[in-house]
Protein backbone atom coordinates (compact mmCIF):
# COMPACT_ATOMS: atom_id res chain seq x y z
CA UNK A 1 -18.00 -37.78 1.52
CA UNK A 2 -16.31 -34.57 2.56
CA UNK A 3 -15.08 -32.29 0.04
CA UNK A 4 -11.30 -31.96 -0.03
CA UNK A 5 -10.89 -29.65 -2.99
CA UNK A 6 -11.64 -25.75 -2.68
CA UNK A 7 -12.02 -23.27 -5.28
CA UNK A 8 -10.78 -20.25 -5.07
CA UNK A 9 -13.78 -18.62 -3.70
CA UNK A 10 -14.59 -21.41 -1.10
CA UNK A 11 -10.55 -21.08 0.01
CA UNK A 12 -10.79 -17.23 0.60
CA UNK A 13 -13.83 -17.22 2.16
CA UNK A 14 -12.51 -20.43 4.88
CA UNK A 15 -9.02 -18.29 5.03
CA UNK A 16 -11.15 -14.83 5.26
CA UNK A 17 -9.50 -13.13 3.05
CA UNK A 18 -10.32 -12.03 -0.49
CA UNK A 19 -9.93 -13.65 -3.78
CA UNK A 20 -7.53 -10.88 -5.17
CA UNK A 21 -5.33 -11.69 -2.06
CA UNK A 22 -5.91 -15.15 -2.26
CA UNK A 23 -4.69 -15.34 -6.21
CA UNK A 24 -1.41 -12.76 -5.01
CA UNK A 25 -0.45 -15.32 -2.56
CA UNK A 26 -0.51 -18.35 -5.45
CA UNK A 27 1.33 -15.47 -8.08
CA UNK A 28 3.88 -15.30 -4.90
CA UNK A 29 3.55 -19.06 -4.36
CA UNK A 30 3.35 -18.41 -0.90
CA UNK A 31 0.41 -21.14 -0.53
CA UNK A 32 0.03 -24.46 -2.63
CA UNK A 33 -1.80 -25.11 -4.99
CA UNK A 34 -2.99 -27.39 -7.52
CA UNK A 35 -3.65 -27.12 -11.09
CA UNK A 36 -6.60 -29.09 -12.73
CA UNK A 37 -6.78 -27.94 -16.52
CA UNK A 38 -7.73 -24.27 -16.16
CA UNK A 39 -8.59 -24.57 -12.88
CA UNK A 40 -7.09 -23.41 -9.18
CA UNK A 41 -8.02 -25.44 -6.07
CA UNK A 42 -6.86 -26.03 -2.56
CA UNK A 43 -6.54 -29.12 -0.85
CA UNK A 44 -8.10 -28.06 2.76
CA UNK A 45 -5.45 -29.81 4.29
CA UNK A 46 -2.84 -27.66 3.24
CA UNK A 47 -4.67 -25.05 3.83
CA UNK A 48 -4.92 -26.15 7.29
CA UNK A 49 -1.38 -26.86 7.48
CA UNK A 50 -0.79 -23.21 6.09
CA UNK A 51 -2.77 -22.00 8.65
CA UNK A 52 -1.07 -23.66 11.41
CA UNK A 53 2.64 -22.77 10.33
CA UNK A 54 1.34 -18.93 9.93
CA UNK A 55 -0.05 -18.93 13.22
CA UNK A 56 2.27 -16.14 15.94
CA UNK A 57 1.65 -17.26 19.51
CA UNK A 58 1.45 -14.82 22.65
CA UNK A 59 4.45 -14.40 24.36
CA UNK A 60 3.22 -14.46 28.00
């Protein structure tokens, strides 16, 4: 089974970014996330879907 879940650390490293950014972008809420108890994960399709809305294309 693939893993579908990401902690924070797993999510910034796949985004390439760091953690600190990573947790300013969920204070900003400007990328979902989900709330298990104490914890912060990503669903990596989101995140995929965050990366594809994000994404500038070249103007030719």
């Amino acid at each position: 089974m693939k893993k579908r879940l990401l902690t924070v650390v797993e999510a910034s490293s796949y985004l390439g970014i760091s953690v600190h950014t990573l947790y300013s972008w969920v204070s900003q809420k400007k990328i979902d996330y989900i709330k298990i108890g104490r914890l912060t994960k990503f669903d990596l399709k989101v995140i995929n879907k965050f990366i594809e809305n994000n994404s500038v294309e070249a103007v030719n």
